[in-house]
N, C-alpha and C. Protein backbone atom coordinates (compact mmCIF):
# COMPACT_ATOMS: atom_id res chain seq x y z
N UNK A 1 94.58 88.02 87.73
CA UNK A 1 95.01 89.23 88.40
C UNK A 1 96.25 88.90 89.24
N UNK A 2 97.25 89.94 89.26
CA UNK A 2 98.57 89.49 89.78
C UNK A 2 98.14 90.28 90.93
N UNK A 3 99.07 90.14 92.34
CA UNK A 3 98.88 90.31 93.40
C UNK A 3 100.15 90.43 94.16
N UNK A 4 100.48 91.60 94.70
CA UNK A 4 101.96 90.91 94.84
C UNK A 4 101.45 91.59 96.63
N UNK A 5 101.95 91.28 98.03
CA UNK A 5 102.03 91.95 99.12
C UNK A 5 103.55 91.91 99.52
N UNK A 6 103.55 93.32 100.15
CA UNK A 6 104.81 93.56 100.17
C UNK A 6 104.96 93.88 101.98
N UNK A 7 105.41 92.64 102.72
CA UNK A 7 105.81 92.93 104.45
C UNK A 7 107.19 92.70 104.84
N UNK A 8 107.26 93.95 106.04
CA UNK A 8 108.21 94.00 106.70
C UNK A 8 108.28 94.82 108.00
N UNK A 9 109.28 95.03 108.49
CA UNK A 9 109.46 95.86 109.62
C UNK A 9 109.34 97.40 109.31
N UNK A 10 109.04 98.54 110.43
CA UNK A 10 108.35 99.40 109.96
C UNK A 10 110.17 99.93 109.29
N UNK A 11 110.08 101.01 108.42
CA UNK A 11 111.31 101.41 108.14
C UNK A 11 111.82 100.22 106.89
N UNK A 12 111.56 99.57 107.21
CA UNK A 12 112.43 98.45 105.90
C UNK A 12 112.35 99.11 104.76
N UNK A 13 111.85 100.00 104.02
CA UNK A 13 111.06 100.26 102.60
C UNK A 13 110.08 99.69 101.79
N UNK A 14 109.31 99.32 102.94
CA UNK A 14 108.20 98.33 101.74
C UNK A 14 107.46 99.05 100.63
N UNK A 15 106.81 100.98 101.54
CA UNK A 15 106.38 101.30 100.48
C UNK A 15 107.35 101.82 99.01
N UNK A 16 108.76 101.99 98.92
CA UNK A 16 109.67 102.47 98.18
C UNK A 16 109.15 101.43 97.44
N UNK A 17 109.82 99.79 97.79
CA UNK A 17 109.76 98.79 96.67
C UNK A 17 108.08 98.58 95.99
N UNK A 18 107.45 98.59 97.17
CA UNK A 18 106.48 98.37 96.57
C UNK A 18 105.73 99.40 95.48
N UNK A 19 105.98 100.49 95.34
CA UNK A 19 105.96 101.38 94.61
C UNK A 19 107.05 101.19 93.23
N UNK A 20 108.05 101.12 93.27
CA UNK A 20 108.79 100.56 92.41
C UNK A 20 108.22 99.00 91.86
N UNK A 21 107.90 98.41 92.15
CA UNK A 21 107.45 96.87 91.83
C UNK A 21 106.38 96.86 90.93
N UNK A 22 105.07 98.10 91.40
CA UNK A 22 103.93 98.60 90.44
C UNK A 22 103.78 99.15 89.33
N UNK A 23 105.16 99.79 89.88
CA UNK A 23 105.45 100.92 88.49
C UNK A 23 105.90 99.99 87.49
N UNK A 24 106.81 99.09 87.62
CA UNK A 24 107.62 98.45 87.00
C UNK A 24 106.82 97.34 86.26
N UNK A 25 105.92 97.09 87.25
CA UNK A 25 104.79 95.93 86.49
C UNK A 25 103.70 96.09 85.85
N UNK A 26 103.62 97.60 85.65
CA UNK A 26 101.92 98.58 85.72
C UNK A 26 101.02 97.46 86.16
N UNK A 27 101.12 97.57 87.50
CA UNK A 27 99.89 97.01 88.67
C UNK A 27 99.69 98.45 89.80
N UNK A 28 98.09 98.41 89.61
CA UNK A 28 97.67 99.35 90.96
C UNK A 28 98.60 99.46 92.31
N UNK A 29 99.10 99.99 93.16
CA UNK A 29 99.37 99.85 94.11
C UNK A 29 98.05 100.43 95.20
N UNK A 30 98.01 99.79 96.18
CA UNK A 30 97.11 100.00 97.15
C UNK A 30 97.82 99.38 98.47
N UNK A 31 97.85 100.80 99.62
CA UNK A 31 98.68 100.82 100.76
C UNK A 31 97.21 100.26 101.29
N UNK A 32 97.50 99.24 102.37
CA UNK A 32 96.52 98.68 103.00
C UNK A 32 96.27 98.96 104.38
N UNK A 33 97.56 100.01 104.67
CA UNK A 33 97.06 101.13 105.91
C UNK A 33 95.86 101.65 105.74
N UNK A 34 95.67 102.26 104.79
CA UNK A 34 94.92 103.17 104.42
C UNK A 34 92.96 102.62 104.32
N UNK A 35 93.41 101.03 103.99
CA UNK A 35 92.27 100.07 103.06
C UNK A 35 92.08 99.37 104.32
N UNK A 36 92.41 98.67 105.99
CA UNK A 36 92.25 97.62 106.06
C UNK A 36 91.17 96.62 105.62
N UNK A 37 89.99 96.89 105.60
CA UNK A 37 88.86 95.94 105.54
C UNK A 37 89.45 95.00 104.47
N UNK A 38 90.15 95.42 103.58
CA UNK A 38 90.57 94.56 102.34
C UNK A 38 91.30 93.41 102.96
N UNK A 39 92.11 93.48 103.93
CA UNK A 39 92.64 92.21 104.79
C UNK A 39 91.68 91.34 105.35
N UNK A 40 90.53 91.88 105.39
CA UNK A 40 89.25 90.73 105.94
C UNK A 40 89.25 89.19 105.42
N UNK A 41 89.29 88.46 106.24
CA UNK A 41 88.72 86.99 106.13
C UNK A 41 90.68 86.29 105.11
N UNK A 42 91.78 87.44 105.12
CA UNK A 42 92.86 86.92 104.33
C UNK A 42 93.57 86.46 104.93
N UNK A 43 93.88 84.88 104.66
CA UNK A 43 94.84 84.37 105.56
C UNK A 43 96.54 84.58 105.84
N UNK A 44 97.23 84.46 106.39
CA UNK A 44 98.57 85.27 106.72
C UNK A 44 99.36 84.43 105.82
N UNK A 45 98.80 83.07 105.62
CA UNK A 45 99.78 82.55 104.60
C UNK A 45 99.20 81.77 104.02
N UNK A 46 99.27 81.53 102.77
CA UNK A 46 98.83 80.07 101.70
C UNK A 46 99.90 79.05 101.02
N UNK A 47 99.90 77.99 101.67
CA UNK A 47 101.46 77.55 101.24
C UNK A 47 101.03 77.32 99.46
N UNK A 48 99.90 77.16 99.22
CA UNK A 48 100.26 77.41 97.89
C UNK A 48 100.50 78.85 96.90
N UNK A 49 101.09 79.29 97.47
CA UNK A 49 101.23 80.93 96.35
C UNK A 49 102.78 80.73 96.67
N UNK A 50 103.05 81.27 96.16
CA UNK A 50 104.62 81.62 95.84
C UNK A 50 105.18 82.77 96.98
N UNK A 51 106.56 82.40 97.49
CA UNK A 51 107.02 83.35 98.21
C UNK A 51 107.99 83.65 98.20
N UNK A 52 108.55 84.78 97.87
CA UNK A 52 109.66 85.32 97.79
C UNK A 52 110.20 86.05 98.92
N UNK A 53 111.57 85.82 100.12
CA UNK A 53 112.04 86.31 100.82
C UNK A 53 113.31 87.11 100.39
N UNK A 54 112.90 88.27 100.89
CA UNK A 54 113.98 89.33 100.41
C UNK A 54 114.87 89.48 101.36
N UNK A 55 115.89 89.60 102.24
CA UNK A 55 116.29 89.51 103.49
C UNK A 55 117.75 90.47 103.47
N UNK A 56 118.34 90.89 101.86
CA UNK A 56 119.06 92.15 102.11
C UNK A 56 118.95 93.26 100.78
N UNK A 57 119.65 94.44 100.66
CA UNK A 57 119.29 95.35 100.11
C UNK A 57 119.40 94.89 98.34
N UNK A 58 120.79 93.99 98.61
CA UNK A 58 121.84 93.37 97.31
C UNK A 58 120.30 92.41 96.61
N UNK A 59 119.78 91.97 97.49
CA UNK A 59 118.65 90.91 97.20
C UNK A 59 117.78 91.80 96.33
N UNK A 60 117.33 92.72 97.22
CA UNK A 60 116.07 93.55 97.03
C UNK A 60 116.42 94.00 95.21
N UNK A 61 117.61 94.56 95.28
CA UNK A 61 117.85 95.16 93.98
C UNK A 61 118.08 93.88 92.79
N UNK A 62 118.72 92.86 93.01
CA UNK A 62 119.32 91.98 92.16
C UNK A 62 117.35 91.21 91.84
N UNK A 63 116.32 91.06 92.74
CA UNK A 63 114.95 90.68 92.93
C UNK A 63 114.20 92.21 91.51
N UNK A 64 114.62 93.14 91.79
CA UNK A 64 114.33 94.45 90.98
C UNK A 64 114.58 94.12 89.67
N UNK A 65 116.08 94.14 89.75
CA UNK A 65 116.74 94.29 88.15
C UNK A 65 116.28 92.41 87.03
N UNK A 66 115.36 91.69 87.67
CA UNK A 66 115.04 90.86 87.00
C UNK A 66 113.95 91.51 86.29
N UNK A 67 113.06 92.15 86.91
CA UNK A 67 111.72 92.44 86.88
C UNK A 67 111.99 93.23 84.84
N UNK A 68 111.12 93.17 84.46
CA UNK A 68 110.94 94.10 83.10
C UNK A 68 111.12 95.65 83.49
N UNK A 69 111.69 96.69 82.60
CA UNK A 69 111.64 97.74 82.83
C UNK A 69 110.25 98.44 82.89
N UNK A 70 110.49 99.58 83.69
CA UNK A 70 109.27 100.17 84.39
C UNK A 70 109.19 101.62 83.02
């Protein structure tokens, strides 16, 4: 099962990309506002998983346009 979490500052667009990212991958999206308990017992970081820092818009899109079409 793929898993992707998508954080940032409020306003950044997490839910845009992350909505775009699901679509694009056909993976469920699930806003975890909505879910917290699902954050239970999850640690904030696992240095073993993979992490991708997105840090501008050029990123965000050039991070997009790799992805397979949606």
């Amino acid at each position: 099962m793929h898993r992707i979490l998508v954080a940032g500052s409020p306003g950044a667009g997490k839910s845009t990309l992350a909505r775009e990212v699901a679509r694009r991958l056909d993976l469920p999206l699930i806003h975890l506002d909505s879910r917290p308990r699902l954050l239970r017992g999850v640690r904030a970081w696992a240095p073993e998983l993979p992490v991708v820092r997105l840090r501008s818009r050029a990123e965000v899109r050039g991070w997009l346009a790799a992805l397979p079409p949606g």
